[in-house]
PDB file of N, CA and C in Angstrom:
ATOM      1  N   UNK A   1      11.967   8.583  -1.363  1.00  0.00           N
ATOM      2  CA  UNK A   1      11.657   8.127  -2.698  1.00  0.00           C
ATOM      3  C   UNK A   1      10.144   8.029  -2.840  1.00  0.00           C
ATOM      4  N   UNK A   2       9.424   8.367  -4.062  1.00  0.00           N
ATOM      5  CA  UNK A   2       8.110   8.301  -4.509  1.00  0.00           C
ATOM      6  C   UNK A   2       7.457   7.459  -5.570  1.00  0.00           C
ATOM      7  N   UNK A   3       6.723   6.677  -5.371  1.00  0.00           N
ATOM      8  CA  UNK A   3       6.365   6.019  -6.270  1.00  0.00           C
ATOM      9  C   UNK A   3       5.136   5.817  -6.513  1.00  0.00           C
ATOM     10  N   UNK A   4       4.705   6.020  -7.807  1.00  0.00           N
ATOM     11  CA  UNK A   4       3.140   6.401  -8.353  1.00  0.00           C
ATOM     12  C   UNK A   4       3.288   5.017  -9.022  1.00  0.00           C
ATOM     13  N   UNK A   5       1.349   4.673  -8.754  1.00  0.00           N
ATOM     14  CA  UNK A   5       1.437   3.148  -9.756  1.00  0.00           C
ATOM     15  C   UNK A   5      -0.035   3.420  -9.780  1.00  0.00           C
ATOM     16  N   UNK A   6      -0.439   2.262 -10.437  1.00  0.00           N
ATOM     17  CA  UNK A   6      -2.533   1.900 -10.341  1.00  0.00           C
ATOM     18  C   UNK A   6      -2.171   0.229  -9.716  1.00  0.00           C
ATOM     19  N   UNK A   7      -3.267   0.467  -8.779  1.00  0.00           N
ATOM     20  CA  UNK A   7      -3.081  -0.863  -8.061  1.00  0.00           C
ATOM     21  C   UNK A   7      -4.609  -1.343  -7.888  1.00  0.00           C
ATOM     22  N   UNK A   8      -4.615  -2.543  -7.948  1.00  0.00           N
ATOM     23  CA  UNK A   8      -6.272  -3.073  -7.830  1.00  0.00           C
ATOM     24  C   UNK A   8      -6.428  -3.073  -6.445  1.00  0.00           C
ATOM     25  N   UNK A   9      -8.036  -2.707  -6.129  1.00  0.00           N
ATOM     26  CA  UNK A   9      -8.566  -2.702  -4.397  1.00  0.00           C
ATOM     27  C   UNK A   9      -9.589  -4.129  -3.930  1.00  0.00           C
ATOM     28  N   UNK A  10      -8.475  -4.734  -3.427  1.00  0.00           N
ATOM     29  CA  UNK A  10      -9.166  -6.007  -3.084  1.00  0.00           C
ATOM     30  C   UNK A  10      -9.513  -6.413  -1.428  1.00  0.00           C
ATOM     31  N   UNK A  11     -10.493  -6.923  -1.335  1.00  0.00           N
ATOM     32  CA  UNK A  11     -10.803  -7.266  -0.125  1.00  0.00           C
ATOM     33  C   UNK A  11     -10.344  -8.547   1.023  1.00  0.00           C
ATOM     34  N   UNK A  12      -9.543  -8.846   1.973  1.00  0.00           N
ATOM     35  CA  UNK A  12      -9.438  -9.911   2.329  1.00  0.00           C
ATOM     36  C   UNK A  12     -10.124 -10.020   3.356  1.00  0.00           C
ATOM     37  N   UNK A  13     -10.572 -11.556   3.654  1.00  0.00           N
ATOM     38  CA  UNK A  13     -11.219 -11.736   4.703  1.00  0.00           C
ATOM     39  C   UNK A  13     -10.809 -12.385   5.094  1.00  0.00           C
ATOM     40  N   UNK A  14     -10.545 -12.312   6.999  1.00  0.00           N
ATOM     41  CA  UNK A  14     -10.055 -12.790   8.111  1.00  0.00           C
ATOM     42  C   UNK A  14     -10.878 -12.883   9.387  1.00  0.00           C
ATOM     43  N   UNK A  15     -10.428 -12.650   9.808  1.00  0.00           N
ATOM     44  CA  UNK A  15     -11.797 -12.705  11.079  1.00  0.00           C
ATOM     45  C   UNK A  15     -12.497 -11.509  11.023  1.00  0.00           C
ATOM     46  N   UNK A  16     -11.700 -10.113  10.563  1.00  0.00           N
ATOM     47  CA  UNK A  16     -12.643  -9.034  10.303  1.00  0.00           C
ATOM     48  C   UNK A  16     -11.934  -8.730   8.735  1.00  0.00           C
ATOM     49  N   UNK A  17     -12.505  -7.713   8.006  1.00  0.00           N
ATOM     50  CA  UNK A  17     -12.208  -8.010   6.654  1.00  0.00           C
ATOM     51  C   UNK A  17     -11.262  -6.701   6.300  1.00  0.00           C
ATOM     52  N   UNK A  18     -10.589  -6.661   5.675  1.00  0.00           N
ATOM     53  CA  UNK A  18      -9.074  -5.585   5.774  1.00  0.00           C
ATOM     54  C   UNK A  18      -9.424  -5.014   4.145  1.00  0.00           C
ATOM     55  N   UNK A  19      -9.003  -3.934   3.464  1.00  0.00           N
ATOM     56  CA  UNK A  19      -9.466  -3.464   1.828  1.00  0.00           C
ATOM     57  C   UNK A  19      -7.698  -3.291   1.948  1.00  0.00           C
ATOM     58  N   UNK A  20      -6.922  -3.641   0.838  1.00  0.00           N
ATOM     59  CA  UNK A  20      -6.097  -3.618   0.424  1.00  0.00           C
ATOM     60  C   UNK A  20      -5.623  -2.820  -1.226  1.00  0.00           C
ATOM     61  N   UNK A  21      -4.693  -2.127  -1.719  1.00  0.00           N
ATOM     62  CA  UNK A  21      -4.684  -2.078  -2.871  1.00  0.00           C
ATOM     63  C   UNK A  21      -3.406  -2.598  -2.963  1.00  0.00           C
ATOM     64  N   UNK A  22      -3.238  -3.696  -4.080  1.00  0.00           N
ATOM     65  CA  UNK A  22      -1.977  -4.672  -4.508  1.00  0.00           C
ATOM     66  C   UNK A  22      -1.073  -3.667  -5.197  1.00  0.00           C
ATOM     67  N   UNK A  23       0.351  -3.926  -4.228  1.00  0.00           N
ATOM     68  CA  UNK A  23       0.906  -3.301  -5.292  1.00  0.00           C
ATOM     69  C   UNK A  23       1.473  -4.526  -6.748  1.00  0.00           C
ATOM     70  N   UNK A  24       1.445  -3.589  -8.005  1.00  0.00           N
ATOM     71  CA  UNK A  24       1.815  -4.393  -9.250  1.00  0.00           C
ATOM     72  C   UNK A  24       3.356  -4.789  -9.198  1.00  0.00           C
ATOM     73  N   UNK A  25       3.719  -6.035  -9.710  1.00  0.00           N
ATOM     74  CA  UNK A  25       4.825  -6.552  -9.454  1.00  0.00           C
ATOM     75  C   UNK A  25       6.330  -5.726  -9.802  1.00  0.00           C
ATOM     76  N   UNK A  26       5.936  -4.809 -11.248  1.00  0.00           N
ATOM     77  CA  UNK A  26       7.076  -4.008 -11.653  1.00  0.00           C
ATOM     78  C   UNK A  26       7.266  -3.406 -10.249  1.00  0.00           C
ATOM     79  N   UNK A  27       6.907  -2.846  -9.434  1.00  0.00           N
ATOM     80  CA  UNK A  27       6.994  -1.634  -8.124  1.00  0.00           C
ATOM     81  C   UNK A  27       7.504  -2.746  -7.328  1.00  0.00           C
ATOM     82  N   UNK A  28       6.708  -3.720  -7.098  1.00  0.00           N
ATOM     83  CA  UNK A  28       7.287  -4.518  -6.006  1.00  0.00           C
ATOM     84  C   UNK A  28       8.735  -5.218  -6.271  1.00  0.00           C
ATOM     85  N   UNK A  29       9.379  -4.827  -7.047  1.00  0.00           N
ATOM     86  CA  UNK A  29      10.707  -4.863  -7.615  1.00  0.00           C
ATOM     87  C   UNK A  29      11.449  -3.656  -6.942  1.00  0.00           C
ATOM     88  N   UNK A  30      11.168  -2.724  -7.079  1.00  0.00           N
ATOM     89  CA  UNK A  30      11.605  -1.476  -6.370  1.00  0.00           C
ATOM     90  C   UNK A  30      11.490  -1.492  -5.038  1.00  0.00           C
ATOM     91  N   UNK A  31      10.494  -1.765  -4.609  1.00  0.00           N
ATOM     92  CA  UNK A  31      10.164  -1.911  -3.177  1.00  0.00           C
ATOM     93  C   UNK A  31      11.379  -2.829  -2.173  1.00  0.00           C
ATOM     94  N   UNK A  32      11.764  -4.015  -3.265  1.00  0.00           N
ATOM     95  CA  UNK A  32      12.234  -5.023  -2.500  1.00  0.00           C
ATOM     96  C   UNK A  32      13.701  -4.336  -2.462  1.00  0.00           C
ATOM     97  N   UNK A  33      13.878  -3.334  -3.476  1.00  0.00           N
ATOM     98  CA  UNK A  33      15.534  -2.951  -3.927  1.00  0.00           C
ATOM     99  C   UNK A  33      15.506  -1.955  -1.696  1.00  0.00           C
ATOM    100  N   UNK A  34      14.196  -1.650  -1.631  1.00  0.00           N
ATOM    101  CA  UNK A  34      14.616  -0.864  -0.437  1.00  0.00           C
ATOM    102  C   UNK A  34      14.192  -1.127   1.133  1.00  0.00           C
ATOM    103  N   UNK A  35      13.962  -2.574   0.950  1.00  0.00           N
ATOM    104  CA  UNK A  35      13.028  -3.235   2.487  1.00  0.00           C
ATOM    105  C   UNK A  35      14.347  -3.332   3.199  1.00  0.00           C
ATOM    106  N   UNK A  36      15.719  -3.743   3.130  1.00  0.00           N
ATOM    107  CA  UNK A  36      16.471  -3.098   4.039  1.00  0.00           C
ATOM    108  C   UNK A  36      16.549  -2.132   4.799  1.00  0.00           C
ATOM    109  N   UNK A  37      16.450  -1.063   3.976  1.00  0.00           N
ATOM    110  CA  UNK A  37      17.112   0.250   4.304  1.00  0.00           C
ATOM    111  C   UNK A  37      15.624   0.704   5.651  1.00  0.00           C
ATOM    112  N   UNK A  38      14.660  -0.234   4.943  1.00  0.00           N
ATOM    113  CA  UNK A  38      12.880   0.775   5.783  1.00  0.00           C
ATOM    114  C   UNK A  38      12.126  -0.321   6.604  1.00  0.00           C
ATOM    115  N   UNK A  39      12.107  -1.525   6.578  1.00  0.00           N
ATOM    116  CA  UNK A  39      12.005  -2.625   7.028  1.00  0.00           C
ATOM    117  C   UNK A  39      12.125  -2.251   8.099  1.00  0.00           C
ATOM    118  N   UNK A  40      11.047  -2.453   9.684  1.00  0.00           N
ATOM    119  CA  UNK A  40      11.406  -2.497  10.806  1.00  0.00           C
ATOM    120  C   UNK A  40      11.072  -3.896  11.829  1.00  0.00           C
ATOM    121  N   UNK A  41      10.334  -4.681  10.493  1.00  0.00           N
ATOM    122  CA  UNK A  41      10.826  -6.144  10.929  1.00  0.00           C
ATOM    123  C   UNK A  41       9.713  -6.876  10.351  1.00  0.00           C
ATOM    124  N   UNK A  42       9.695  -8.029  10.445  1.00  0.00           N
ATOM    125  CA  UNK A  42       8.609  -9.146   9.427  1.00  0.00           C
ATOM    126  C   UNK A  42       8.436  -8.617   7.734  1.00  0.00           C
ATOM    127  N   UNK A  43       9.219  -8.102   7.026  1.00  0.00           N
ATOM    128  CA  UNK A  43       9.235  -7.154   5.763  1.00  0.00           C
ATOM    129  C   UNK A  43       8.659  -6.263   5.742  1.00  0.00           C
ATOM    130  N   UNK A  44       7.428  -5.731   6.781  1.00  0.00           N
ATOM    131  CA  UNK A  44       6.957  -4.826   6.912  1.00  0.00           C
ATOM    132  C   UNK A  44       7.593  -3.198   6.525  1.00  0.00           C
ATOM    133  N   UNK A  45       6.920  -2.253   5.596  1.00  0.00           N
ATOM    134  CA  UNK A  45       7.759  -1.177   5.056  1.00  0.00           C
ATOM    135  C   UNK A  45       6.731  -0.295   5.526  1.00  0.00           C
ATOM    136  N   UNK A  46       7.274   0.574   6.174  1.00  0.00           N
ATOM    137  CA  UNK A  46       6.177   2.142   6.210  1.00  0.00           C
ATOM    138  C   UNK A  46       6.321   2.889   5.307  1.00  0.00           C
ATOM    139  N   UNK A  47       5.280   3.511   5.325  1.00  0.00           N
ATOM    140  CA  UNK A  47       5.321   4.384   4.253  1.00  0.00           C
ATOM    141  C   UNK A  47       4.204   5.548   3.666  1.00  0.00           C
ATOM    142  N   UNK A  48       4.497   6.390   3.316  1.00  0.00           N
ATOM    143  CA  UNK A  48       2.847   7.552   2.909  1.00  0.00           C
ATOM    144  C   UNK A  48       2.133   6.989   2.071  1.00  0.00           C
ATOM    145  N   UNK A  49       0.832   7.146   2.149  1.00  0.00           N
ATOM    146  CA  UNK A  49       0.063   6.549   1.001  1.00  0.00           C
ATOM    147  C   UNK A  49      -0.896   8.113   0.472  1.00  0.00           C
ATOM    148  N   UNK A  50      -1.106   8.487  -0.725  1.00  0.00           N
ATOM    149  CA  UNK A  50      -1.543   9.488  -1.425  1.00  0.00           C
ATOM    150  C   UNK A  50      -2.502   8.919  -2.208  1.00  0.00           C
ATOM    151  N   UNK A  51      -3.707   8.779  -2.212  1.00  0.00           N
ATOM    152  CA  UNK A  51      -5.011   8.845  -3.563  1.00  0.00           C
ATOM    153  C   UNK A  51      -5.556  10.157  -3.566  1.00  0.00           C
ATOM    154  N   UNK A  52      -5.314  11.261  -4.189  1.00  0.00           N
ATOM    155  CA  UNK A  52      -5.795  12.322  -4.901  1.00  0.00           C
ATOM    156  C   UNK A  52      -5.571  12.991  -3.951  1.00  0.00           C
ATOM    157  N   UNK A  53      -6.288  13.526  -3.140  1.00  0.00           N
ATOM    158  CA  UNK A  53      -6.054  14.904  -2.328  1.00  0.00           C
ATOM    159  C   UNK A  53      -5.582  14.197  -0.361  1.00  0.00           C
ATOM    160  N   UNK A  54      -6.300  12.786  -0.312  1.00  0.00           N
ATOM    161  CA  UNK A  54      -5.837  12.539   0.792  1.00  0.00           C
ATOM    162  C   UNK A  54      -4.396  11.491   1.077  1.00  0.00           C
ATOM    163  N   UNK A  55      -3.806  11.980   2.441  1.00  0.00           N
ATOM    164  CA  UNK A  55      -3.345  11.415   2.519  1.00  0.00           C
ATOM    165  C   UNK A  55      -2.928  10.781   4.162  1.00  0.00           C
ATOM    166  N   UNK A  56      -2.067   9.773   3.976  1.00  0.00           N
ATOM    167  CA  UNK A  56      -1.712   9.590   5.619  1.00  0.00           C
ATOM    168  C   UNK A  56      -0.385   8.119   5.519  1.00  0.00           C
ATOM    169  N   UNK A  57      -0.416   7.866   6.672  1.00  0.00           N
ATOM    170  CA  UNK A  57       1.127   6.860   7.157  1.00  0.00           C
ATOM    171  C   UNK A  57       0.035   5.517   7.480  1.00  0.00           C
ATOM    172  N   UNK A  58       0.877   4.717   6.613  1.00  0.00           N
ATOM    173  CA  UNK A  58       0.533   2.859   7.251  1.00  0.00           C
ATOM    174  C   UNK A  58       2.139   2.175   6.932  1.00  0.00           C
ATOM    175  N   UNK A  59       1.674   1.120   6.904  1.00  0.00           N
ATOM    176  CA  UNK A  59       2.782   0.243   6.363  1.00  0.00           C
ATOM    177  C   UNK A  59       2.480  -0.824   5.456  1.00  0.00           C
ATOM    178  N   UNK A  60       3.522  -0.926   4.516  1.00  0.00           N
ATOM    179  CA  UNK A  60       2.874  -2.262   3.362  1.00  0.00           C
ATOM    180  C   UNK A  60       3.242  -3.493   4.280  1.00  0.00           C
ATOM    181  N   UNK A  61       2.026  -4.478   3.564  1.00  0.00           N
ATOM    182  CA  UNK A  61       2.376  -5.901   4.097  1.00  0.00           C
ATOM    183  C   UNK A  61       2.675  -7.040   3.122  1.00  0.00           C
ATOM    184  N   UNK A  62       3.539  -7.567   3.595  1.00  0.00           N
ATOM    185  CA  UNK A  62       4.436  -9.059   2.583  1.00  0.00           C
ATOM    186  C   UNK A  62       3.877  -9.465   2.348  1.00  0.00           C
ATOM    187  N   UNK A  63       3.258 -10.043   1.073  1.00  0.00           N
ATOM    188  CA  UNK A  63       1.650 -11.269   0.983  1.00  0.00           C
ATOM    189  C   UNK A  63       2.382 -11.758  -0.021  1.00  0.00           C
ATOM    190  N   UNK A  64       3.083 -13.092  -0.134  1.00  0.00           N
ATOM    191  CA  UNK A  64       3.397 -13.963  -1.050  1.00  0.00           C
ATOM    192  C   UNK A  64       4.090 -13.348  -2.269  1.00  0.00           C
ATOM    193  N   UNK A  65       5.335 -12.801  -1.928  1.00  0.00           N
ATOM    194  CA  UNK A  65       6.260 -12.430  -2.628  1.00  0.00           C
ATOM    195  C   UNK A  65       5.741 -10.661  -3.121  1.00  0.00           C
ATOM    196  N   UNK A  66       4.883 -10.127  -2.905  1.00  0.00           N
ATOM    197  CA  UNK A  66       4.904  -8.915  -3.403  1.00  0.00           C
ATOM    198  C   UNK A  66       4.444  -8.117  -2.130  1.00  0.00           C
ATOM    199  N   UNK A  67       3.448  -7.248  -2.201  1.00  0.00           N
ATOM    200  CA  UNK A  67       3.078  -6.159  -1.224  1.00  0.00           C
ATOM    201  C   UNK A  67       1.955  -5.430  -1.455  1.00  0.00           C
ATOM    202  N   UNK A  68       0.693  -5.578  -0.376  1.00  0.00           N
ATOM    203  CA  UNK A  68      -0.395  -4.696  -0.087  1.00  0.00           C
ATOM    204  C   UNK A  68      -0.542  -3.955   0.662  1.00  0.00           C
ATOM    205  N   UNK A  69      -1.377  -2.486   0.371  1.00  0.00           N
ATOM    206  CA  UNK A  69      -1.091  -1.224   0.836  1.00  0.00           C
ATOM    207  C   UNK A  69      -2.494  -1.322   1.942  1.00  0.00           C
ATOM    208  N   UNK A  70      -2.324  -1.384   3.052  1.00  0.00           N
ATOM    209  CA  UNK A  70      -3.523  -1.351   3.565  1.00  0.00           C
ATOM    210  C   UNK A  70      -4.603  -0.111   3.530  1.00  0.00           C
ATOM    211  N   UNK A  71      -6.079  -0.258   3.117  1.00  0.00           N
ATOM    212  CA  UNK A  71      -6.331   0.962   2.726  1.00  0.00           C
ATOM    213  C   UNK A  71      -7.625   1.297   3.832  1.00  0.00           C
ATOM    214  N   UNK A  72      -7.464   2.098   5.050  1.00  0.00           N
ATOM    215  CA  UNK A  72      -8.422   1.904   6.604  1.00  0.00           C
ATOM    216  C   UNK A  72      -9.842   2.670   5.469  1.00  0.00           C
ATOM    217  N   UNK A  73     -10.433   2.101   5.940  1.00  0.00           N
ATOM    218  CA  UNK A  73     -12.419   2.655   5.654  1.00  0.00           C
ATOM    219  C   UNK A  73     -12.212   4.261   5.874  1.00  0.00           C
ATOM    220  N   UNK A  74     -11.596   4.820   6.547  1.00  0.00           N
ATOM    221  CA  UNK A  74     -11.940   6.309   6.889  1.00  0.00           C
ATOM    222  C   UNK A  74     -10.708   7.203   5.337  1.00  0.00           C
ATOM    223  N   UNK A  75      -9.751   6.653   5.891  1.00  0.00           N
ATOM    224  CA  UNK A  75      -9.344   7.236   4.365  1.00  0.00           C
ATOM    225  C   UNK A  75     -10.085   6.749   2.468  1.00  0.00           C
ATOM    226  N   UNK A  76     -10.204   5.554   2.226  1.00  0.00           N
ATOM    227  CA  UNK A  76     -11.449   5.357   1.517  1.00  0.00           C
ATOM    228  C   UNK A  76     -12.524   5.665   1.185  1.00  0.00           C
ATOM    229  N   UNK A  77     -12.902   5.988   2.007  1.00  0.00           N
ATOM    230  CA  UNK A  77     -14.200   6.820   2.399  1.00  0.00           C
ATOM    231  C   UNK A  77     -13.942   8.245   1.520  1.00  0.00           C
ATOM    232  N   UNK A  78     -13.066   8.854   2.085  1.00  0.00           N
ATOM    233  CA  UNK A  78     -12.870  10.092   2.110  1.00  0.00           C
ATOM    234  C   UNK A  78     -12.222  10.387   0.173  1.00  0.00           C
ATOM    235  N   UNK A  79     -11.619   9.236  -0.228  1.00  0.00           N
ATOM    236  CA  UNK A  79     -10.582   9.502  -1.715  1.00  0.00           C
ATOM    237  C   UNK A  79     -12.286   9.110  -2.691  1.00  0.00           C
ATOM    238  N   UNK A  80     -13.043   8.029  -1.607  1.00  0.00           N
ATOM    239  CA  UNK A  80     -13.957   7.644  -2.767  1.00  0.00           C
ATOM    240  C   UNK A  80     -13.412   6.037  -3.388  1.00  0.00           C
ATOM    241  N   UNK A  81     -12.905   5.595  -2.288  1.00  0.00           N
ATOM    242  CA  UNK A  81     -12.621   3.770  -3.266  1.00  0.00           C
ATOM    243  C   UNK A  81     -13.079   2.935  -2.736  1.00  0.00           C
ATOM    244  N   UNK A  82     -13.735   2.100  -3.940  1.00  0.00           N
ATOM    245  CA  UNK A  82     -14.011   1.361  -3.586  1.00  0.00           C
ATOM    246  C   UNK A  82     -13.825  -0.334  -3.560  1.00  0.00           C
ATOM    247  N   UNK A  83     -14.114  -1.287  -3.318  1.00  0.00           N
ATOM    248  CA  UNK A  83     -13.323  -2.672  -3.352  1.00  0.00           C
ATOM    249  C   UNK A  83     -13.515  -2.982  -4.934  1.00  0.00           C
ATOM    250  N   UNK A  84     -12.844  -3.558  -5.800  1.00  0.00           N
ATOM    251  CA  UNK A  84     -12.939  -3.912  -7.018  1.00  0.00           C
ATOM    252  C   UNK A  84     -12.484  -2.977  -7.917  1.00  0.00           C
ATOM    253  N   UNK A  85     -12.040  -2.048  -7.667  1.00  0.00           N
ATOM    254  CA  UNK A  85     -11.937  -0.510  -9.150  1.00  0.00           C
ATOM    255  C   UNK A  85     -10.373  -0.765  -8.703  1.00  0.00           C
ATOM    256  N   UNK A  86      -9.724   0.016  -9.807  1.00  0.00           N
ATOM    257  CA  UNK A  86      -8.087  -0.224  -9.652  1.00  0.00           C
ATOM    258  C   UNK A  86      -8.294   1.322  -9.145  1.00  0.00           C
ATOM    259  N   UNK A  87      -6.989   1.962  -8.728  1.00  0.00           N
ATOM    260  CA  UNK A  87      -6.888   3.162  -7.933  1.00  0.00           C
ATOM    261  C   UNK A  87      -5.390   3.960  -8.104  1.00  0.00           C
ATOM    262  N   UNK A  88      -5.486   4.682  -8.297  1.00  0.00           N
ATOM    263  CA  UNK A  88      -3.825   5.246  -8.516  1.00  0.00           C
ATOM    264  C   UNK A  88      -3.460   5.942  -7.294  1.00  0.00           C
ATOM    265  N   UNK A  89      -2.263   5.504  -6.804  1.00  0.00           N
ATOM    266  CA  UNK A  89      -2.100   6.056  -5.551  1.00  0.00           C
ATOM    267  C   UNK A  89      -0.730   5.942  -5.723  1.00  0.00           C
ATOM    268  N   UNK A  90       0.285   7.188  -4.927  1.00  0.00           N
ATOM    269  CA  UNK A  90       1.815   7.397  -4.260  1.00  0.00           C
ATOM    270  C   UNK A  90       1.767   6.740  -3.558  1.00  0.00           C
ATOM    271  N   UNK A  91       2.611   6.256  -3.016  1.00  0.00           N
ATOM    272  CA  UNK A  91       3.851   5.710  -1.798  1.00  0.00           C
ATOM    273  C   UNK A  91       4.855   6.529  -1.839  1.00  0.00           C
ATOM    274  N   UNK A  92       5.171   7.008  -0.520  1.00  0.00           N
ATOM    275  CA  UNK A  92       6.559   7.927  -0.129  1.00  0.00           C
ATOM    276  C   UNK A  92       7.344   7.226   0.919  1.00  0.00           C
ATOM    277  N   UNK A  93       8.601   6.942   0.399  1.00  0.00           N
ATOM    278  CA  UNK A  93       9.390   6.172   1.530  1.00  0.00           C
ATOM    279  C   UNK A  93      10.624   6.924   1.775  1.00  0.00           C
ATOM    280  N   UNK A  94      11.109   6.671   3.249  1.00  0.00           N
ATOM    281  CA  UNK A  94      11.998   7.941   3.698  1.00  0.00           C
ATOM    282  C   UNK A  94      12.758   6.192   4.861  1.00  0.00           C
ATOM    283  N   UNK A  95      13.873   6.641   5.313  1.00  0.00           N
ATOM    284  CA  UNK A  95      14.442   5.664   5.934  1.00  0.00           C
ATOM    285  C   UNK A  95      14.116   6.579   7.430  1.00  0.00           C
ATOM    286  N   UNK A  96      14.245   5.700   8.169  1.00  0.00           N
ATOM    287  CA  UNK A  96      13.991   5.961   9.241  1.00  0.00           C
ATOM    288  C   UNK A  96      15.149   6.939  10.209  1.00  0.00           C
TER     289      UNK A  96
END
């Protein structure tokens, strides 16, 4: 299954600082219809992530009822995002 959205790119800070893009709550409705089926434990969902021409595999993370797409500096880098701009990006989820 594929799912296109615009998600805002926010920064958290922890002991080192992680860039995230939120997914919007309508999706995270969908998402939750399939954390069974892809879930390989702590709600954690894998999944493809697509901004424009690049792409690659992470997993979303549970943050207080919805889900952030972790977004590593080297793919960022490469689509052009940056912390604060909203971003349109796929998710591709496949069951394991």
């Amino acid at each position: 299954m594929d799912i296109e959205f615009d998600g805002d790119v926010i920064e958290w800070r922890g002991p080192a600082p992680f860039v995230f893009a939120v997914v919007p709550p309508d999706v995270v409705d969908l998402v939750h219809e399939l954390v069974s089926e892809l879930t390989y434990g702590w709600g954690v969902v894998p999944a493809g992530v697509t901004i424009g021409t690049v792409r690659w595999t992470t997993s979303l993370f549970p943050k207080d009822g919805g889900y952030l797409v972790p977004l590593r500096t080297a793919e960022r880098r490469r689509a052009g995002v940056e912390v604060g701009v909203t971003v349109h990006l796929a998710l591709t989820f496949s069951a394991p």
